[in-house]
Protein backbone atom coordinates (compact mmCIF):
# COMPACT_ATOMS: atom_id res chain seq x y z
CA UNK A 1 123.75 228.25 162.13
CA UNK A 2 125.12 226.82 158.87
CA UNK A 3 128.22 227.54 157.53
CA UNK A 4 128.60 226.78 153.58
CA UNK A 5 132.56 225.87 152.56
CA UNK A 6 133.39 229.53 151.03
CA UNK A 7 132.72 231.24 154.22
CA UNK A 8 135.02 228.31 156.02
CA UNK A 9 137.58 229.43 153.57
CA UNK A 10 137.34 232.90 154.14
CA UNK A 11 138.01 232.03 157.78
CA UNK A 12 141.01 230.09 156.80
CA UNK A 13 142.57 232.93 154.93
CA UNK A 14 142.06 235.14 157.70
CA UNK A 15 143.79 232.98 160.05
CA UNK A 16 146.80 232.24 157.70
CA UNK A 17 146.95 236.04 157.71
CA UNK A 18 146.54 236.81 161.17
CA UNK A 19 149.76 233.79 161.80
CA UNK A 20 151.82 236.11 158.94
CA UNK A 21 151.91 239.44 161.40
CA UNK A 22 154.96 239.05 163.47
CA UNK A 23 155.49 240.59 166.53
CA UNK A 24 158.59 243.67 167.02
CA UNK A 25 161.64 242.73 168.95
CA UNK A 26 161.36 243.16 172.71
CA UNK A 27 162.71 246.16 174.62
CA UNK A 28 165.77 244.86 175.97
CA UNK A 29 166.67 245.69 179.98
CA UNK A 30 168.68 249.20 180.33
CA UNK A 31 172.55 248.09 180.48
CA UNK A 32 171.89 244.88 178.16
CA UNK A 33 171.81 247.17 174.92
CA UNK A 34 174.90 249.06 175.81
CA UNK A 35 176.92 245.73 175.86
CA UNK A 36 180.09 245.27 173.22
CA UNK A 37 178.94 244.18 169.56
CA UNK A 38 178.59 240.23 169.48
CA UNK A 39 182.03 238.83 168.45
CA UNK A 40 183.04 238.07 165.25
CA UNK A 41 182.83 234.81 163.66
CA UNK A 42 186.02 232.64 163.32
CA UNK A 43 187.68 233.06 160.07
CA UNK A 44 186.19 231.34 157.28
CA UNK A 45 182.51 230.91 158.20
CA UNK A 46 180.96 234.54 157.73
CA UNK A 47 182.93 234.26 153.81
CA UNK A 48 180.60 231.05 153.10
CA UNK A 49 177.15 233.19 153.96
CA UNK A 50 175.37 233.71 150.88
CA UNK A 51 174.79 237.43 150.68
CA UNK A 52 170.91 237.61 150.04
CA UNK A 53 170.77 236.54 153.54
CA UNK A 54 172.08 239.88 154.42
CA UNK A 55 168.80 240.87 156.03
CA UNK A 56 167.60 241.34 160.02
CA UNK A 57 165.93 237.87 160.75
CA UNK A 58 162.40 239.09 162.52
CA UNK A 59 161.81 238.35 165.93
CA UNK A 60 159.79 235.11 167.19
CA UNK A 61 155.98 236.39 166.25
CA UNK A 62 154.93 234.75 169.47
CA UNK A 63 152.47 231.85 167.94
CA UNK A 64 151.65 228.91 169.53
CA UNK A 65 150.90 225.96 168.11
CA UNK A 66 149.34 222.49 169.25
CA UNK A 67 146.64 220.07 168.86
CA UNK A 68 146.20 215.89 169.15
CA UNK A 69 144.54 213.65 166.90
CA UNK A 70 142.38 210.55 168.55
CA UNK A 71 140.11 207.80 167.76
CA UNK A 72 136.94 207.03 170.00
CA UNK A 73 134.34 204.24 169.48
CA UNK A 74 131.64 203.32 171.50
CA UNK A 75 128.31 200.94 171.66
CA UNK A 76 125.65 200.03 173.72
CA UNK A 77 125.69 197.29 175.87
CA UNK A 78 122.01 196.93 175.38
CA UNK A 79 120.29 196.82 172.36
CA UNK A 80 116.94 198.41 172.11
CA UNK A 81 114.52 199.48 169.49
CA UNK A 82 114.57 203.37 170.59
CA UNK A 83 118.02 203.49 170.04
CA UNK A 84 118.84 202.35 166.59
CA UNK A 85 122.78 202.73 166.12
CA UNK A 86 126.05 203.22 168.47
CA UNK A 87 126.43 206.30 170.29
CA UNK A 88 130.05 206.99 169.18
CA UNK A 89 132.52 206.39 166.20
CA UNK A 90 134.63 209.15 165.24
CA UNK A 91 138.32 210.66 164.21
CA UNK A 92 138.95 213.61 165.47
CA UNK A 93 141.77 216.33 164.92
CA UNK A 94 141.98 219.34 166.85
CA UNK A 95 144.25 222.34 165.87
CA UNK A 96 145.01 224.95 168.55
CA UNK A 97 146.79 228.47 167.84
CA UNK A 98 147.38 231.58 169.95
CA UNK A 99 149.16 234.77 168.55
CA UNK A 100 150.30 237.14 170.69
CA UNK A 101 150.38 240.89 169.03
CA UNK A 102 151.03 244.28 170.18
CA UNK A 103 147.76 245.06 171.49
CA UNK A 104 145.67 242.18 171.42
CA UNK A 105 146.33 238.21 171.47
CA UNK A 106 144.16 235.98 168.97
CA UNK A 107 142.92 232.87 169.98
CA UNK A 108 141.64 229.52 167.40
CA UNK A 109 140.83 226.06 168.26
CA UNK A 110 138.90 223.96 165.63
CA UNK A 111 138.39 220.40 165.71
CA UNK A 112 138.01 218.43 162.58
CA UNK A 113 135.74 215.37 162.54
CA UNK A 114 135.06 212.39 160.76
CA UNK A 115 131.64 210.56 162.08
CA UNK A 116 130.51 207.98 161.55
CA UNK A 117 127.33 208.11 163.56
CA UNK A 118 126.17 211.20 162.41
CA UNK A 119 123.41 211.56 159.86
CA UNK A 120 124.61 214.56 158.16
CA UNK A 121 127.82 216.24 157.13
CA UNK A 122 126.93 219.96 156.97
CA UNK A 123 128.34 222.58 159.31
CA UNK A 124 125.87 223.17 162.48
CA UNK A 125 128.21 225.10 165.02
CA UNK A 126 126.12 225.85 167.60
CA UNK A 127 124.89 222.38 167.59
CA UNK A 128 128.63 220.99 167.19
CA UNK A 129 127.32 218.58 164.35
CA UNK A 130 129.52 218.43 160.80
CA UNK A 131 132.59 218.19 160.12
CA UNK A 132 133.67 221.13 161.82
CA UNK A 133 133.35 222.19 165.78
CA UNK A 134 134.95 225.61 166.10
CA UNK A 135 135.78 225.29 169.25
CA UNK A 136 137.36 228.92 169.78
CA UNK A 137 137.95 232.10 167.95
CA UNK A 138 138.18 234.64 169.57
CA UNK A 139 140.56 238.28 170.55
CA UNK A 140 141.48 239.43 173.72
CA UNK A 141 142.47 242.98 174.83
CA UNK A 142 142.73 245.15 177.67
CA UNK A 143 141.63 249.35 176.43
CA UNK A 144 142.43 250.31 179.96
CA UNK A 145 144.70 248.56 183.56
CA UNK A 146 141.44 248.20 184.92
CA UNK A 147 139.64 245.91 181.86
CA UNK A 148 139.79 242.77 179.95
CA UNK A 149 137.92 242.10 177.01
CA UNK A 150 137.34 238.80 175.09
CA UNK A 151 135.51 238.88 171.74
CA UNK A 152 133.68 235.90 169.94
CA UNK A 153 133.74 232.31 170.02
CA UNK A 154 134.61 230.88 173.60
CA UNK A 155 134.39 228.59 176.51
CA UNK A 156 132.80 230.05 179.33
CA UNK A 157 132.54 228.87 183.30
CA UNK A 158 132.30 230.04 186.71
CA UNK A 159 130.81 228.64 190.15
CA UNK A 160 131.89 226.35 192.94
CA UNK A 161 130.41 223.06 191.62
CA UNK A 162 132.52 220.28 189.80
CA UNK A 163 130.05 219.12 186.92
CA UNK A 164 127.40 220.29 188.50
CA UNK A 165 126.15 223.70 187.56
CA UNK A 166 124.16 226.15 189.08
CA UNK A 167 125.02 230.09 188.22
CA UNK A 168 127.35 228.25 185.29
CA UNK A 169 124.36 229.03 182.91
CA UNK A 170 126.81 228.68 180.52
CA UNK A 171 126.26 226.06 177.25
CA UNK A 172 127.10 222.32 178.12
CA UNK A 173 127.40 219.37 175.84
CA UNK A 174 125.66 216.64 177.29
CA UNK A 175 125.78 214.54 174.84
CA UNK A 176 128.86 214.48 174.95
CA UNK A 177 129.56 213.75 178.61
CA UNK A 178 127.26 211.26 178.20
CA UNK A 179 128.61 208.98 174.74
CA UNK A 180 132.40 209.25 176.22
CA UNK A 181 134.04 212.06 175.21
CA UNK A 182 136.93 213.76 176.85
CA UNK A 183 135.31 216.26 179.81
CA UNK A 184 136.75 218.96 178.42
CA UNK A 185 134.04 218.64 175.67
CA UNK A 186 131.02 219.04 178.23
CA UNK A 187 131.56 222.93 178.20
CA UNK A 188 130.21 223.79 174.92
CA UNK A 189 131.57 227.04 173.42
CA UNK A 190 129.42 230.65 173.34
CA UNK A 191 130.00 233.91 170.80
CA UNK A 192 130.02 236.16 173.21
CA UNK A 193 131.43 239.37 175.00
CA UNK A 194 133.04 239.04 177.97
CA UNK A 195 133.73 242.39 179.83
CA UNK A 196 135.99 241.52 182.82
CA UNK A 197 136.67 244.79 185.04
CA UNK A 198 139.16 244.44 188.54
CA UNK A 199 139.02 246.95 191.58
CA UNK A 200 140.17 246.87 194.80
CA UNK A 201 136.68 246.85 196.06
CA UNK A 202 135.06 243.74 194.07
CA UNK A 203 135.43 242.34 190.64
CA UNK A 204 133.17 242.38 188.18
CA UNK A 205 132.68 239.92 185.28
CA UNK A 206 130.21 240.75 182.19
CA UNK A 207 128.85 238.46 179.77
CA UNK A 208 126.86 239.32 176.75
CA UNK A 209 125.08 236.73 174.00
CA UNK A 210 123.75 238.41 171.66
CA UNK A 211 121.66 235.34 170.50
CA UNK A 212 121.03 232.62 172.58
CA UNK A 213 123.62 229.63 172.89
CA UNK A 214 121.20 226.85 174.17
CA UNK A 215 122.78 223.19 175.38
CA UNK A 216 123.93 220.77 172.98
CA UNK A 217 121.18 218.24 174.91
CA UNK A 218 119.78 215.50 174.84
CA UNK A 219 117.54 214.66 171.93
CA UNK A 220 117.42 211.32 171.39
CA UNK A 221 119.58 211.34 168.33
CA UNK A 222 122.79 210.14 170.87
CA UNK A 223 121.47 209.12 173.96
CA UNK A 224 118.03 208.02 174.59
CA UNK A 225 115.14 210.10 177.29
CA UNK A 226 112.18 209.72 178.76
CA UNK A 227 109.40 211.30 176.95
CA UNK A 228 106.54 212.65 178.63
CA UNK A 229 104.57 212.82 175.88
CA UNK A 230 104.98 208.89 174.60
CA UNK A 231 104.99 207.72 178.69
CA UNK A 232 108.25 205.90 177.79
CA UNK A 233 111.91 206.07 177.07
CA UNK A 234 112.62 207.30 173.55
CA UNK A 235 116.15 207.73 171.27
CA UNK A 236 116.57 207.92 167.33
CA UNK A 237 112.69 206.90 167.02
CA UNK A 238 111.71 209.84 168.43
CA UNK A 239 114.10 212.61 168.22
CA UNK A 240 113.31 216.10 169.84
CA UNK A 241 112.39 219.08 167.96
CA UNK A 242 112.23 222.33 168.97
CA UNK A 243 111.23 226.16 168.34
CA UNK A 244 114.27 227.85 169.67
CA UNK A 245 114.81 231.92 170.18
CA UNK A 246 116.88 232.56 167.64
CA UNK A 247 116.36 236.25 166.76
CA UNK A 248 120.30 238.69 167.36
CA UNK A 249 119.97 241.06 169.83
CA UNK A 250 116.36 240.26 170.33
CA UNK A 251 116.85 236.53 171.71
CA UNK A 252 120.35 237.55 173.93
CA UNK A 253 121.61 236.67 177.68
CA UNK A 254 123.55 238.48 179.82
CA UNK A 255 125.09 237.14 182.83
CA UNK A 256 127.30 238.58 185.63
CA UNK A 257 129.30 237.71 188.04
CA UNK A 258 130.19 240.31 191.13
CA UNK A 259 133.37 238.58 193.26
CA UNK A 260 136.28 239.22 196.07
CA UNK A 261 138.44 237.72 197.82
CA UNK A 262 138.43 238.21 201.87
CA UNK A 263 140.99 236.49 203.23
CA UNK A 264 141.39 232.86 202.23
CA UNK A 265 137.90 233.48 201.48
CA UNK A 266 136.52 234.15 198.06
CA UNK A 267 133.03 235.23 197.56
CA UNK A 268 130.34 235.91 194.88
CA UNK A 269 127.01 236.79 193.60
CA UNK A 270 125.80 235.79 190.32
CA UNK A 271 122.87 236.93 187.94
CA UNK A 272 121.55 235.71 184.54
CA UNK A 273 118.50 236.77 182.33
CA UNK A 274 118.52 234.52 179.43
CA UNK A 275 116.40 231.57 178.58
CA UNK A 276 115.91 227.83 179.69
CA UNK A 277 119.52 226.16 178.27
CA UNK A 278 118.14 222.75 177.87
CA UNK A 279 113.80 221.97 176.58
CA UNK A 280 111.92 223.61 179.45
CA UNK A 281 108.90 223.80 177.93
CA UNK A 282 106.15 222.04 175.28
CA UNK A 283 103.86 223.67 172.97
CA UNK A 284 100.97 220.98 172.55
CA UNK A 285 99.71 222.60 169.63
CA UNK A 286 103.11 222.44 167.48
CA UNK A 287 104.48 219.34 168.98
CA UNK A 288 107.71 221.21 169.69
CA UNK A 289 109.62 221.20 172.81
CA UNK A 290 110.42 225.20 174.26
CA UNK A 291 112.85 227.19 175.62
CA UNK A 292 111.09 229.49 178.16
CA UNK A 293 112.49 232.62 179.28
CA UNK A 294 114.66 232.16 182.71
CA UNK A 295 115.89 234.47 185.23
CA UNK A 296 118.81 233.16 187.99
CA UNK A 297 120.27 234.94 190.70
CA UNK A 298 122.69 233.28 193.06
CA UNK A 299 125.76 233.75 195.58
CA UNK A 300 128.41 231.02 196.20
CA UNK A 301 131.79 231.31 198.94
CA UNK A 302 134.52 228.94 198.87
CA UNK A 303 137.22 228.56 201.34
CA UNK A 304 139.11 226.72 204.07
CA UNK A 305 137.38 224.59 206.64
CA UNK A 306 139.52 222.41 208.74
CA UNK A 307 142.10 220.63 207.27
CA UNK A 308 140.22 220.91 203.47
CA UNK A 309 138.20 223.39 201.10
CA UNK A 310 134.25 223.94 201.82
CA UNK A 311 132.07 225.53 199.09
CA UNK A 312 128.30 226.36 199.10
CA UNK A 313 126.71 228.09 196.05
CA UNK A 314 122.75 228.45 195.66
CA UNK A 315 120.68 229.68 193.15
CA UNK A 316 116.97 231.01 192.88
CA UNK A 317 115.57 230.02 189.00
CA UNK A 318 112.94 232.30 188.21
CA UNK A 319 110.97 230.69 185.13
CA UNK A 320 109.88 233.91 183.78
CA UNK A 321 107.03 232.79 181.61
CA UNK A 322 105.56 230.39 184.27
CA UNK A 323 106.12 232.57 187.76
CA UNK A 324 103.22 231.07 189.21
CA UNK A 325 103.71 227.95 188.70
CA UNK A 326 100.38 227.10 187.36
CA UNK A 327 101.29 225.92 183.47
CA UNK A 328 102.53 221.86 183.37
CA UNK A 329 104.11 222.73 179.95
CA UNK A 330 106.60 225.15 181.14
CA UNK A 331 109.24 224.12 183.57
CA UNK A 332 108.44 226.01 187.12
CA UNK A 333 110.58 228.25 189.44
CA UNK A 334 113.00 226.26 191.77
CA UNK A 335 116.05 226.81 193.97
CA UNK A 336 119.14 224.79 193.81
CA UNK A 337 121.44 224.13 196.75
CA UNK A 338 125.17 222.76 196.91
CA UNK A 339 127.38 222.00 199.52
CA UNK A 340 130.94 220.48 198.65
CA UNK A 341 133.92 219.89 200.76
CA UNK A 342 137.44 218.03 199.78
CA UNK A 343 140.33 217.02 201.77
């Protein structure tokens, strides 16, 4: 999705706005507002206040501010003819803010980029390419004590694995995990509804996409592949392309998570109907790599064992469009297995 500069600052003035709304004062504790009126200044210093300051100073609006600038650089230590130019060489600024309001709290992080590697300067966000990477914006709210809501941009995770993913069916950015970048930057961000709802019983988490948030993956145009179809490894000579469900509400995911605690003990099962995050497929006829549809369900527990943490989380991938098995262009059905433990 392209974003043209009006419609960036349209978003600006929004969140300039949004930063304006201040927050009422607190309910102070009962006996604190029954105290004595604060004492009176010493004699000379409440003269020299300028009247048109005469006014109740508003309360702290509860924003929060922060962000870091760096500098990252990177090259190949070989040199090959697939791969054309350095993987890395960028400035980066990233703004955070979070405002806290009466009945919701509003959430922005955007990083700002200068790249040198890339070939273009226009606003992808779902491919994280530009000069812009809206990392977050998003509102959070709770309609009832029972519910949680989050609402648009976000970083999404869940599972037992530590970088490696199986019922996280969640975007990554392996391109950038790959070229250098901080970790953080390996979870790619989703638009997205996240319905979180807590009982005694079990919890129950709720994601809906209403179009598909694929990978950021590997295309060549960062970090080279093998190619299947050239029988050889391939970069910025031969960069990916791909037919990618892109249709709202048509082309959506929805993914769940179903969890409790039992004891020490904290268990889950996990489902997802979606599509293939990274190429899972090839159309010979277009040349274009595919997204097949995909269909996961999983469990995962997680808890003391010995003098450490164990963890075990599988998953069964249905590859809807292939179930037999039979098609070689279309990535077939699997099961994935982990089995951590720390100390």
């Amino acid at each position: 999705m392209n974003i043209n500069i009006d419609r960036w600052i349209v978003f600006t003035a929004l969140l300039l706005c949004s930063v304006a709304v201040s927050a009422t004062e607190p309910i102070l504790p009962s006996g604190l507002k029954d105290l004595s009126p604060e004492p009176d200044l010493p004699a000379g210093i409440g003269d020299a206040i300028d009247s048109t300051f005469d006014a109740d100073i508003p309360s702290d609006p509860g924003i929060e501010i922060g962000g870091f600038v760096e500098l990252r650089s990177g090259q190949w230590i070989d040199r090959h003819h697939y791969q054309e130019q350095r993987p890395l060489n960028e400035a980066r600024l990233q703004l955070k803010l979070e405002q806290e309001l009466s009945i919701f709290t509003f959430a922005a992080t955007a990083d700002f980029i200068y790249d040198d590697v890339a070939n273009e300067r226009n606003i992808a966000l779902e491919s994280g390419r530009g000069w812009l990477d809206l990392r977050a914006a998003n509102v959070v709210f709770s309609p009832a004590p029972f519910m949680d809501i989050r609402l648009g941009r976000q970083t999404l995770t869940w599972g037992t694995g530590d970088l490696i993913f199986i019922n996280d069916l969640f975007p990554k950015d392996w391109n950038a995990f790959l070229i250098g970048r901080d970790v953080e930057y390996l979870k790619a961000p989703s638009d997205a509804l996240k319905v979180s709802l807590f009982h005694n019983i079990a919890n129950l988490d709720l994601v809906y996409t209403p179009r598909f948030d694929a990978d950021r993956y590997i295309d060549g145009s960062r970090a080279s592949y093998f190619s299947s179809t050239l029988n050889r490894t391939a970069g910025t000579d031969a960069v990916t392309k791909v037919d990618r469900p892109n249709d709202w509400l048509h082309d959506d995911e929805l993914a769940l998570r179903l969890y409790q605690n039992i004891g020490a003990y904290e268990l889950a099962l996990y489902g997802y109907d979606g599509f293939w995050k990274s190429p899972g497929g090839f159309d010979p006829t277009t040349g274009r790599a595919l997204f097949p549809g995909l269909a996961v369900y999983g469990a995962s527990i997680r808890g003391p064992l010995a003098a450490g943490i164990a963890n075990a989380e599988w998953g069964y991938y249905d590859s809807k469009d292939d179930h037999s098995g039979h098609d070689p262009m279309i990535n077939n059905s699997e099961q994935r297995l982990l089995i951590g433990y720390e100390q």
